[in-house]
C-alpha atoms as a PDB file:
ATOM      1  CA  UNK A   1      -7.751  19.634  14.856  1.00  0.00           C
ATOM      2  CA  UNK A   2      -6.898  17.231  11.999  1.00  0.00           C
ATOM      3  CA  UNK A   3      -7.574  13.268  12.899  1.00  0.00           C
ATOM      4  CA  UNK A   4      -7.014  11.744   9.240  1.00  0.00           C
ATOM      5  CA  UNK A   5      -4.006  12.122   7.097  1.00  0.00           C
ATOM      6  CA  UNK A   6      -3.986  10.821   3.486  1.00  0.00           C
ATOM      7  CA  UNK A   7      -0.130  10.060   2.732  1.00  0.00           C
ATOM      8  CA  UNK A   8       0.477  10.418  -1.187  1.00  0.00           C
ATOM      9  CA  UNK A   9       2.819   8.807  -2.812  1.00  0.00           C
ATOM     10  CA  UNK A  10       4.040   9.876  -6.353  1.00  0.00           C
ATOM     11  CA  UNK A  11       7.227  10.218  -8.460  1.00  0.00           C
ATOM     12  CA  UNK A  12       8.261  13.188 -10.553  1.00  0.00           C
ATOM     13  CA  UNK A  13       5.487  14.615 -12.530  1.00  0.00           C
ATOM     14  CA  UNK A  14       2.870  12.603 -11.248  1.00  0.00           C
ATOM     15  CA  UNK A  15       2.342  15.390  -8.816  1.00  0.00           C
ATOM     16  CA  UNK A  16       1.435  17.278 -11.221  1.00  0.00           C
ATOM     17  CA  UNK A  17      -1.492  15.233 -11.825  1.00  0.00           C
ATOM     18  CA  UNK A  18      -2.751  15.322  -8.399  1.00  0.00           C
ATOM     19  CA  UNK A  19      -5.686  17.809  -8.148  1.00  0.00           C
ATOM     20  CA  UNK A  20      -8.232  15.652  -7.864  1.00  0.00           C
ATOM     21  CA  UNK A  21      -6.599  13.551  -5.409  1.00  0.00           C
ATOM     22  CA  UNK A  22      -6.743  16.822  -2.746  1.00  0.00           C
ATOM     23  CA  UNK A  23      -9.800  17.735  -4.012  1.00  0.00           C
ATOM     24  CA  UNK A  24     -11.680  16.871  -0.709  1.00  0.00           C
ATOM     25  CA  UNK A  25     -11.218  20.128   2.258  1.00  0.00           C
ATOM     26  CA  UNK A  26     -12.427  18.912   5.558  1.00  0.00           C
ATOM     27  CA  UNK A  27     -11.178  20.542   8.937  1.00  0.00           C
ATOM     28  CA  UNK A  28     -10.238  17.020  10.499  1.00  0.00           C
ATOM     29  CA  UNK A  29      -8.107  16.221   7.146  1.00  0.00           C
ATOM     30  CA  UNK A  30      -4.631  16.406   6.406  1.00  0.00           C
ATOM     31  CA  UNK A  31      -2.492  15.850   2.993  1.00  0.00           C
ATOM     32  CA  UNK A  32       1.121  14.400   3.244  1.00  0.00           C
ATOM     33  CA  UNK A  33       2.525  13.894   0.079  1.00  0.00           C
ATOM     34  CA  UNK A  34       5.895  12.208  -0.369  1.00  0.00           C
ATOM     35  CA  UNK A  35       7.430  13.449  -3.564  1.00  0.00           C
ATOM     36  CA  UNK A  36      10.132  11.062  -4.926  1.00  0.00           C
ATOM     37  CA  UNK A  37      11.889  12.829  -8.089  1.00  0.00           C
ATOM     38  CA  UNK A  38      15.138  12.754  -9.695  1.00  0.00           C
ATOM     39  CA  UNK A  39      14.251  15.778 -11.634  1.00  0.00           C
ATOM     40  CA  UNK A  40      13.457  19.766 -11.682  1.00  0.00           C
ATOM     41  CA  UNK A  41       9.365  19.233 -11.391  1.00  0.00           C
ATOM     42  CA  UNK A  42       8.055  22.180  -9.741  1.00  0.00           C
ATOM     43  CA  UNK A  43       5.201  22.410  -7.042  1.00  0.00           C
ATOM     44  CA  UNK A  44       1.925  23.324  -8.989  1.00  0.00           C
ATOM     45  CA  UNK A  45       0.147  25.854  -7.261  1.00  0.00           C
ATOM     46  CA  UNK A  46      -3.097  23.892  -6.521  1.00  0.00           C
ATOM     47  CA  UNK A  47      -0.545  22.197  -3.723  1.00  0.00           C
ATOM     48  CA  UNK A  48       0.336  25.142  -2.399  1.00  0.00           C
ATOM     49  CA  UNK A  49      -2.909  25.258   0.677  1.00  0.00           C
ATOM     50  CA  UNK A  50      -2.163  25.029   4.567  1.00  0.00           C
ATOM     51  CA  UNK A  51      -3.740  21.394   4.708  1.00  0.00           C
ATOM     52  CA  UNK A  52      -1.325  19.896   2.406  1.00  0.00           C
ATOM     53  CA  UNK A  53       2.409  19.114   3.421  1.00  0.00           C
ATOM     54  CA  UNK A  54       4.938  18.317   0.794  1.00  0.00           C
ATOM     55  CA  UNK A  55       8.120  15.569   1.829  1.00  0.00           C
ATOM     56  CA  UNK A  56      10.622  16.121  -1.375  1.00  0.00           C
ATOM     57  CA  UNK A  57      13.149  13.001  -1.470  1.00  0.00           C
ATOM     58  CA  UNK A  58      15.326  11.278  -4.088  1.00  0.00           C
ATOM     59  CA  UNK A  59      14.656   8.331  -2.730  1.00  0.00           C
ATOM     60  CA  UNK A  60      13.395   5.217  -4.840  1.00  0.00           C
ATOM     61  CA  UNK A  61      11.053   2.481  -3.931  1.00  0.00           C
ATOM     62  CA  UNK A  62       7.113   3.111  -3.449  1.00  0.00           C
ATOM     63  CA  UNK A  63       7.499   0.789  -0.102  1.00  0.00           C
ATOM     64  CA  UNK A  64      10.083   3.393   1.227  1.00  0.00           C
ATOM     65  CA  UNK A  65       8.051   5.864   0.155  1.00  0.00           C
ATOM     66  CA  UNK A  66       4.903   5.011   2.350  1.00  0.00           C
ATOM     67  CA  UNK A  67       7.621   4.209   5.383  1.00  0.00           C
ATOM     68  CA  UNK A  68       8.713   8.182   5.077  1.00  0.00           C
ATOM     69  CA  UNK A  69       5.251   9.007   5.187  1.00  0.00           C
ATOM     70  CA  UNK A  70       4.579   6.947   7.992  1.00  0.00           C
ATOM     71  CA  UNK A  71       7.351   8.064  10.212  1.00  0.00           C
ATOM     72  CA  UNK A  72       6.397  11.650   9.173  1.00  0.00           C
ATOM     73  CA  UNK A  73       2.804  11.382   9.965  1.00  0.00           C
ATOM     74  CA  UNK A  74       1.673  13.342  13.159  1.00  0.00           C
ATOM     75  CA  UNK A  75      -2.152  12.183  13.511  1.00  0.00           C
ATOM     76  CA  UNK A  76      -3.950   9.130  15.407  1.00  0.00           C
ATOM     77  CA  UNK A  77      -4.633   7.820  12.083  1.00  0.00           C
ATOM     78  CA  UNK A  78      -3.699   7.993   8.436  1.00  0.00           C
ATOM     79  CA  UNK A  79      -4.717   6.216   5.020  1.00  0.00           C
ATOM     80  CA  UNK A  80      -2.278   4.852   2.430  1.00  0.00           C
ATOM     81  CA  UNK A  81      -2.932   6.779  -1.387  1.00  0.00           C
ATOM     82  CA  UNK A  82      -1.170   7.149  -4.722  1.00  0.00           C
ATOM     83  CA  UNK A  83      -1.727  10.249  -6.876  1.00  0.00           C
ATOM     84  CA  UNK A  84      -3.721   8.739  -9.350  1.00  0.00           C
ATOM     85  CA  UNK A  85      -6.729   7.919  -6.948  1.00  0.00           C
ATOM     86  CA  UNK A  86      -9.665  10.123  -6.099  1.00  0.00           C
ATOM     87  CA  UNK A  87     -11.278   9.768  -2.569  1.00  0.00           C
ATOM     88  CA  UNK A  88     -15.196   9.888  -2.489  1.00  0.00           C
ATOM     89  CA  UNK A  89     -16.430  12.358  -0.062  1.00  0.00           C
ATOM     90  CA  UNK A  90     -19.119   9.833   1.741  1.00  0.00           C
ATOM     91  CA  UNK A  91     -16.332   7.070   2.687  1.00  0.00           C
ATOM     92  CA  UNK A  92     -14.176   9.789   3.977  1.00  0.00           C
ATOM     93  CA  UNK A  93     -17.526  10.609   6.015  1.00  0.00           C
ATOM     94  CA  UNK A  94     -17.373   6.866   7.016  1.00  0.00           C
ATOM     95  CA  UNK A  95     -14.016   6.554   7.826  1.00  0.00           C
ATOM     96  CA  UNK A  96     -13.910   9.080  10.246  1.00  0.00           C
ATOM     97  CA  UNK A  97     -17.072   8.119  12.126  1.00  0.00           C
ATOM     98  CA  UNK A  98     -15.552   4.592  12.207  1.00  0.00           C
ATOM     99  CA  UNK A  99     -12.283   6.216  14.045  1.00  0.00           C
ATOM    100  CA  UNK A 100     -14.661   7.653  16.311  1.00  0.00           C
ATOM    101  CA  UNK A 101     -16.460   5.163  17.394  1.00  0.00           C
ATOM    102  CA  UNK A 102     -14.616   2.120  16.872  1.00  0.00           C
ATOM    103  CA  UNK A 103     -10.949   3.227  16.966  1.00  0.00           C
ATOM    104  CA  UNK A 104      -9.500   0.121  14.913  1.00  0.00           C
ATOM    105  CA  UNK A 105      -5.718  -0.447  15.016  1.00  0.00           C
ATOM    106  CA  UNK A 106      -6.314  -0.647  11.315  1.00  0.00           C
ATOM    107  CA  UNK A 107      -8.762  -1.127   8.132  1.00  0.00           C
ATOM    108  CA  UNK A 108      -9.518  -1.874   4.807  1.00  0.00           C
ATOM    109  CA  UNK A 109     -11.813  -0.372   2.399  1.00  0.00           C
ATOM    110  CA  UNK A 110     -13.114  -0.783  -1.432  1.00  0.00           C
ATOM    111  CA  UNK A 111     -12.025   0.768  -4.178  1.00  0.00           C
ATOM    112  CA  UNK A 112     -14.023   2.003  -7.101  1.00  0.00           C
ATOM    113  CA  UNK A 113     -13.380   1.949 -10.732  1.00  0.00           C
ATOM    114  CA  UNK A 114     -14.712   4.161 -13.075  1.00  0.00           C
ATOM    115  CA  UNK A 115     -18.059   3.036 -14.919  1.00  0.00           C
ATOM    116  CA  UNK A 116     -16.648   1.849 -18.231  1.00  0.00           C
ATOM    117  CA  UNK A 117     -13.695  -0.608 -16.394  1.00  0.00           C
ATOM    118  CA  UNK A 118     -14.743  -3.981 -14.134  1.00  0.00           C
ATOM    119  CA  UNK A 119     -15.093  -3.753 -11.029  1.00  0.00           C
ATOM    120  CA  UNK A 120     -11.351  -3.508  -9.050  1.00  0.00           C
ATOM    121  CA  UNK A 121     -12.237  -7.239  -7.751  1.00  0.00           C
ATOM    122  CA  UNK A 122     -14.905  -9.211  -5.768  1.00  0.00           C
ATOM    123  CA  UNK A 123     -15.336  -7.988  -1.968  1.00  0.00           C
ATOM    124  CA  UNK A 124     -17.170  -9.126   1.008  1.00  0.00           C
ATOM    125  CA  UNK A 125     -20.398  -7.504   1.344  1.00  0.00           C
ATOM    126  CA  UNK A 126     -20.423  -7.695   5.300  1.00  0.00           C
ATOM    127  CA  UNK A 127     -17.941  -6.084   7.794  1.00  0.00           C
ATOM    128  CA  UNK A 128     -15.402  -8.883   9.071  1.00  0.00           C
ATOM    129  CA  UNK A 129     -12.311  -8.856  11.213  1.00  0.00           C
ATOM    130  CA  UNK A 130      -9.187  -9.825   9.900  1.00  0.00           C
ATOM    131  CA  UNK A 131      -8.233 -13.289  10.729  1.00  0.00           C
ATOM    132  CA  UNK A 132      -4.883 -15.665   9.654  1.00  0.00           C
ATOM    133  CA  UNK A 133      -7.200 -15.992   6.460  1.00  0.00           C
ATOM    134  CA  UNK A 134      -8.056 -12.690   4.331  1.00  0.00           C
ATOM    135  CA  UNK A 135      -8.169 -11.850   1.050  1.00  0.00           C
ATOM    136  CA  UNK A 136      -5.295  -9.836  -0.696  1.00  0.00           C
ATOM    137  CA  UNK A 137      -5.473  -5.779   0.139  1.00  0.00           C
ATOM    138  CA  UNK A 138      -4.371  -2.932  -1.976  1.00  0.00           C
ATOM    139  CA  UNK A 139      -2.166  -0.261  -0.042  1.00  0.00           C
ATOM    140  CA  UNK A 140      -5.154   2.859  -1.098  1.00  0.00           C
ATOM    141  CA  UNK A 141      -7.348   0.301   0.642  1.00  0.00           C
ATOM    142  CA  UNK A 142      -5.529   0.857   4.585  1.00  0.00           C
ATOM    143  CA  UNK A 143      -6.774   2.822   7.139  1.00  0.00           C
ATOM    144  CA  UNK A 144      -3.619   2.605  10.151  1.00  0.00           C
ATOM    145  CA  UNK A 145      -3.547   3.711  13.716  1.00  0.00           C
ATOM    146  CA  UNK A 146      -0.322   5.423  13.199  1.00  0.00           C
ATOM    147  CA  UNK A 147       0.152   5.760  17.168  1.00  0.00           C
ATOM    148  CA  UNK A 148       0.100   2.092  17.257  1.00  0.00           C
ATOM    149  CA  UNK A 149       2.240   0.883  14.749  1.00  0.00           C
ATOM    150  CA  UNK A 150       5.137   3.500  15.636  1.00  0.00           C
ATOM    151  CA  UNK A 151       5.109   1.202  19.010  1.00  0.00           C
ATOM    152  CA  UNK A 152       5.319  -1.759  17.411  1.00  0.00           C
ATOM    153  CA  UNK A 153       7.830  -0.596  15.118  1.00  0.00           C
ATOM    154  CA  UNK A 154       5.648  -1.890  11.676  1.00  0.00           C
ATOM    155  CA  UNK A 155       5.895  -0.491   8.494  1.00  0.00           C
ATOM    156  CA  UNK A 156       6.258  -1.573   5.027  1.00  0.00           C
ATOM    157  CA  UNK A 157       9.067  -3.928   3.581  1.00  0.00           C
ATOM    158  CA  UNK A 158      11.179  -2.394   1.517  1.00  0.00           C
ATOM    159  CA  UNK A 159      12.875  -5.094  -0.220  1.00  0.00           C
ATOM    160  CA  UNK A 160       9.101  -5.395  -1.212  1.00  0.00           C
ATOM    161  CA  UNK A 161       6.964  -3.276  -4.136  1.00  0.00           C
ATOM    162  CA  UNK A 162       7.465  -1.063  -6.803  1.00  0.00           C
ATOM    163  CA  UNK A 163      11.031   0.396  -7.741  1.00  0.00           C
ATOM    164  CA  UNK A 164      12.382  -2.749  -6.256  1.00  0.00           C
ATOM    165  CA  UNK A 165      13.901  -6.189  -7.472  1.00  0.00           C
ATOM    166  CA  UNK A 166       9.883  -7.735  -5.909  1.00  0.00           C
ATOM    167  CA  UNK A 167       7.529  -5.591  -7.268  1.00  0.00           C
ATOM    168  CA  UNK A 168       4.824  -7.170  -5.383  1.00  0.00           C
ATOM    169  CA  UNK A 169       3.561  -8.556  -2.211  1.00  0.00           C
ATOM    170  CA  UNK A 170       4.476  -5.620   0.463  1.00  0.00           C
ATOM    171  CA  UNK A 171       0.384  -4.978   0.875  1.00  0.00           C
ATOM    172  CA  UNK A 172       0.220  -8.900   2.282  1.00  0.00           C
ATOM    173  CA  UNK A 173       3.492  -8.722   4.258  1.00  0.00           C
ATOM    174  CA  UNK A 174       2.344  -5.477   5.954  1.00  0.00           C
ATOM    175  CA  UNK A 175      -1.091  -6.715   7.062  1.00  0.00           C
ATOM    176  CA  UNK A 176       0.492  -9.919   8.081  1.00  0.00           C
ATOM    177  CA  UNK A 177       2.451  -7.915  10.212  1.00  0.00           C
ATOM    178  CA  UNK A 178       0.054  -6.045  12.023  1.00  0.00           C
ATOM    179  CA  UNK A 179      -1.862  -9.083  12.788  1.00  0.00           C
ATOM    180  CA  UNK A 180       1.167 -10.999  14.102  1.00  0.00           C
ATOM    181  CA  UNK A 181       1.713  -8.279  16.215  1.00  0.00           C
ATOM    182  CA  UNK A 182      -1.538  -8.489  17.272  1.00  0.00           C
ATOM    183  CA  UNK A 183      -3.042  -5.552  16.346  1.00  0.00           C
ATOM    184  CA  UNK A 184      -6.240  -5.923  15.247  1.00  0.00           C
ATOM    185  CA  UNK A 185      -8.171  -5.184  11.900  1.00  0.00           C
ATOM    186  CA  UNK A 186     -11.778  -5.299  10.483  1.00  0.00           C
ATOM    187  CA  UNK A 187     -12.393  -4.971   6.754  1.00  0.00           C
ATOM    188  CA  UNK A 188     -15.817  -2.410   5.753  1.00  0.00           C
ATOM    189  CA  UNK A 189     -17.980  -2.893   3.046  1.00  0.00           C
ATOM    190  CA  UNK A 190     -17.584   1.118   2.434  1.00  0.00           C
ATOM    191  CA  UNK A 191     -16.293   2.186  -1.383  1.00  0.00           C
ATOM    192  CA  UNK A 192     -13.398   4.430   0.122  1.00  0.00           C
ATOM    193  CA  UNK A 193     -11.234   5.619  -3.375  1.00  0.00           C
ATOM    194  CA  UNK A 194     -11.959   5.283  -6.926  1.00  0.00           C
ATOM    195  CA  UNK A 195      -8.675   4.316  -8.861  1.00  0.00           C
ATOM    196  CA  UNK A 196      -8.216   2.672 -12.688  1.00  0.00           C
ATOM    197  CA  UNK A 197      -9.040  -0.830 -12.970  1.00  0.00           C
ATOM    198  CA  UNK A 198      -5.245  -1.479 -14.245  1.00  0.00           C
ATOM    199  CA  UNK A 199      -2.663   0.186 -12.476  1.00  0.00           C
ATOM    200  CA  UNK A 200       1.586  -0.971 -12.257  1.00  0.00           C
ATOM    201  CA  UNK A 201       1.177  -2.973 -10.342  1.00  0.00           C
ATOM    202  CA  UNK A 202      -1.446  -5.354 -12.143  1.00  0.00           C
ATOM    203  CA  UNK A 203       0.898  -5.526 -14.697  1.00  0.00           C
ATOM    204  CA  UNK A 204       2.359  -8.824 -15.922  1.00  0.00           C
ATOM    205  CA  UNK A 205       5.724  -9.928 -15.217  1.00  0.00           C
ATOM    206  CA  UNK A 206       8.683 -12.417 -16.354  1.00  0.00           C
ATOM    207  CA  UNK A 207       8.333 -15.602 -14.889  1.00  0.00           C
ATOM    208  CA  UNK A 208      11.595 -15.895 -14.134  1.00  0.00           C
ATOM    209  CA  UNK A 209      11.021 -12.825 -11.606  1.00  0.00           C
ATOM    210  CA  UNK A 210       7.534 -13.963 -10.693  1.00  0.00           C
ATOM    211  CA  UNK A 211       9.038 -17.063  -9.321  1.00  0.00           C
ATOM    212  CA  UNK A 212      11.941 -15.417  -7.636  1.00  0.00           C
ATOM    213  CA  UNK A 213       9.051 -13.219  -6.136  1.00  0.00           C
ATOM    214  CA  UNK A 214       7.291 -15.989  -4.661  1.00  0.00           C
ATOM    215  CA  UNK A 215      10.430 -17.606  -3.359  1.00  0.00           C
ATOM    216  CA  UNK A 216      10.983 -14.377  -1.357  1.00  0.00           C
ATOM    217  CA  UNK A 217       7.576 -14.059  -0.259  1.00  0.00           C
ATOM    218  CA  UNK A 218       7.211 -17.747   0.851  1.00  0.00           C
ATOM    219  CA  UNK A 219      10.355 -17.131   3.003  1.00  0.00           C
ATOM    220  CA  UNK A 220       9.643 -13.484   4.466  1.00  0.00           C
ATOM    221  CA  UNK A 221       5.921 -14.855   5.629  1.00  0.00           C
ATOM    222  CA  UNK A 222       6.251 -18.570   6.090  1.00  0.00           C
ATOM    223  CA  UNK A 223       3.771 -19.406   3.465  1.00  0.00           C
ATOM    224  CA  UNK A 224       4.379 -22.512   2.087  1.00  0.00           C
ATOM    225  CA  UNK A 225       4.732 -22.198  -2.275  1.00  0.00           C
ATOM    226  CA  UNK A 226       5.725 -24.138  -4.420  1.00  0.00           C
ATOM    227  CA  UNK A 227       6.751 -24.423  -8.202  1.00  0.00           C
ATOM    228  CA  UNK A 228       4.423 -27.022 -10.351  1.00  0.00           C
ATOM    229  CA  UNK A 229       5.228 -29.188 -13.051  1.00  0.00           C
ATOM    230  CA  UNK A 230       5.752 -28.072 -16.337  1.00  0.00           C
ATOM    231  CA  UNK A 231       6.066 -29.952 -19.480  1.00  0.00           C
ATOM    232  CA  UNK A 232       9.687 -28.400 -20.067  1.00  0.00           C
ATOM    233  CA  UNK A 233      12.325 -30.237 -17.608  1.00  0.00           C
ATOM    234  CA  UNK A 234      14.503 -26.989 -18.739  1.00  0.00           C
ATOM    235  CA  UNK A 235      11.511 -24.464 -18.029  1.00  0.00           C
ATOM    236  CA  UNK A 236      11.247 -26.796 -14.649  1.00  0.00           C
ATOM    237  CA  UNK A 237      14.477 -26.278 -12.965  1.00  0.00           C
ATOM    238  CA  UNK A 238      15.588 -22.715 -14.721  1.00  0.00           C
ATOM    239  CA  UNK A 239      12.077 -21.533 -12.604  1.00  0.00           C
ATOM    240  CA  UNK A 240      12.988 -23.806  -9.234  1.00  0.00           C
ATOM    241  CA  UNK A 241      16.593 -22.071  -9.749  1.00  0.00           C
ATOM    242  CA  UNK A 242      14.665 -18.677  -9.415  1.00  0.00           C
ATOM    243  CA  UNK A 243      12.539 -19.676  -6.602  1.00  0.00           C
ATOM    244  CA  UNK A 244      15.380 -20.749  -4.342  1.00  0.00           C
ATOM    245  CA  UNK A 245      16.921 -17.590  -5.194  1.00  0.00           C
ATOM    246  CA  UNK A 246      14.386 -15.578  -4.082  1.00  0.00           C
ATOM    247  CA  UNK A 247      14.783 -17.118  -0.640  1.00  0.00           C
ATOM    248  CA  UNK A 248      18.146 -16.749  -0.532  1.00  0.00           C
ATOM    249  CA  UNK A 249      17.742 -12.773  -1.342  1.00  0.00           C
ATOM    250  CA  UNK A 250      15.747 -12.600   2.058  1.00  0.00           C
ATOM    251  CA  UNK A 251      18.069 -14.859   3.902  1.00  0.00           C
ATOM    252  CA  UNK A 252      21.030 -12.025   3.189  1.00  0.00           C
ATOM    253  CA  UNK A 253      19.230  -8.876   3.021  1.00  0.00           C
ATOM    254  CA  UNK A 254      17.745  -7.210   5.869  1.00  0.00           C
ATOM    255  CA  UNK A 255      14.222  -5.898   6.327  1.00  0.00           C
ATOM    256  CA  UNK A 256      12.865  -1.960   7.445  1.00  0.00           C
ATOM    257  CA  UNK A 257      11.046  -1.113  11.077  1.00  0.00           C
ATOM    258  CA  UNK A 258       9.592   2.547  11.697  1.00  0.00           C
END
């Protein structure tokens, strides 16, 4: 009986490119992939195996994409992946011994880059439980109870992420969710994926939009942000004008629940 999915997201012919992201066959594991395409890209054939389940949509939005997947997901637990990852078959190990004994409401994990890049970014070497203060998490870094956040009705923002107007930030909401609903997480020094140093969403943006972004953000989670100083009064209040608007974009749009 499968315990573990691993929801894939990817968008037209990145599923193509997936094979060694399904690599790993283990009788308690599951593939969902959720498929977003506005194109004719066929199913390759290496997809085509009774563990893996395919969710075609036209759909756009990589937060909206992991909310199908959620709602579609029919195990205890599942972990958030992109196609251009490759699990390692000793944290999978780990993971589901963790389920096991320690049934967390939800989890992070490391990711690790390939030998030539630097390392994905500085983790805790100890196991700690998530707390009002944690560093940022990458989405292929989750483990969720799925059971539990269907009853609290959590999943990701989708006014947040890639393929939307705020690329960014929907990992941080999402957690800060969970905990605010008091569910209740603990990070594991256990090297879970291995995934590019640089992906899209490490990518620079405009400032212009990276304000805006953080206006948004500071209003969706309460954070308090600010915009500094700059040496250009014009810079200064064409970036506050951005910031302002970003709160105003949250203020009249309205967010996703499972």
């Amino acid at each position: 009986m499968h315990t573990l999915t691993l929801i894939i997201s990817t968008l037209n012919e990145g599923i193509l490119r997936m094979e060694n992201t399904v690599k790993i066959v283990h009788p308690q594991i599951k593939y969902l992939i959720i498929h977003q395409k506005n194109g004719k890209t066929e199913l390759p054939s290496f997809l085509k195996r009774e563990d893996i389940e395919v969710i075609t949509t036209q759909s756009t939005g990589l937060s909206k994409s992991r909310n199908i997947g959620l709602r579609n997901c029919k195990t205890t637990y599942a972990i958030i992946g992109d196609d251009d990852v490759e699990y390692l078959e000793e944290g999978i190990a780990k993971v589901l011994e963790i389920i096991k004994a320690e049934v967390p409401d939800f989890a992070a994990f490391k990711i690790k880059t390939p030998d030539d890049e630097p390392e994905f970014k500085e983790y805790a070497t100890e196991k700690h439980a998530f707390e009002t203060h944690y560093p940022a998490v990458a989405s292929i870094e989750i483990l969720i109870n799925i059971e539990k956040i269907k009853s609290e009705k959590i999943g990701f923002d989708e006014r947040f992420g890639l393929g939307t107007r705020l690329r960014q930030g929907e990992e941080e909401i999402f957690i800060k969710d969970l905990i605010k609903n008091n569910l209740k997480g603990f990070y594991y020094p256990i090297f879970l994926v291995k995934h590019p140093f640089e992906s899209t969403g490490t990518k620079p943006i405009k400032e212009s939009l990276k304000y805006f972004l953080k206006g948004a953000f500071s209003k969706r989670t309460g954070k308090k942000m600010m915009v500094p100083d700059f040496d250009s009064p014009f810079r200064e209040l064409k970036n506050k004008i951005f910031f302002y608007l970003g709160k105003v974009y949250i203020l009249v749009t309205k967010r996703t629940y499972l």
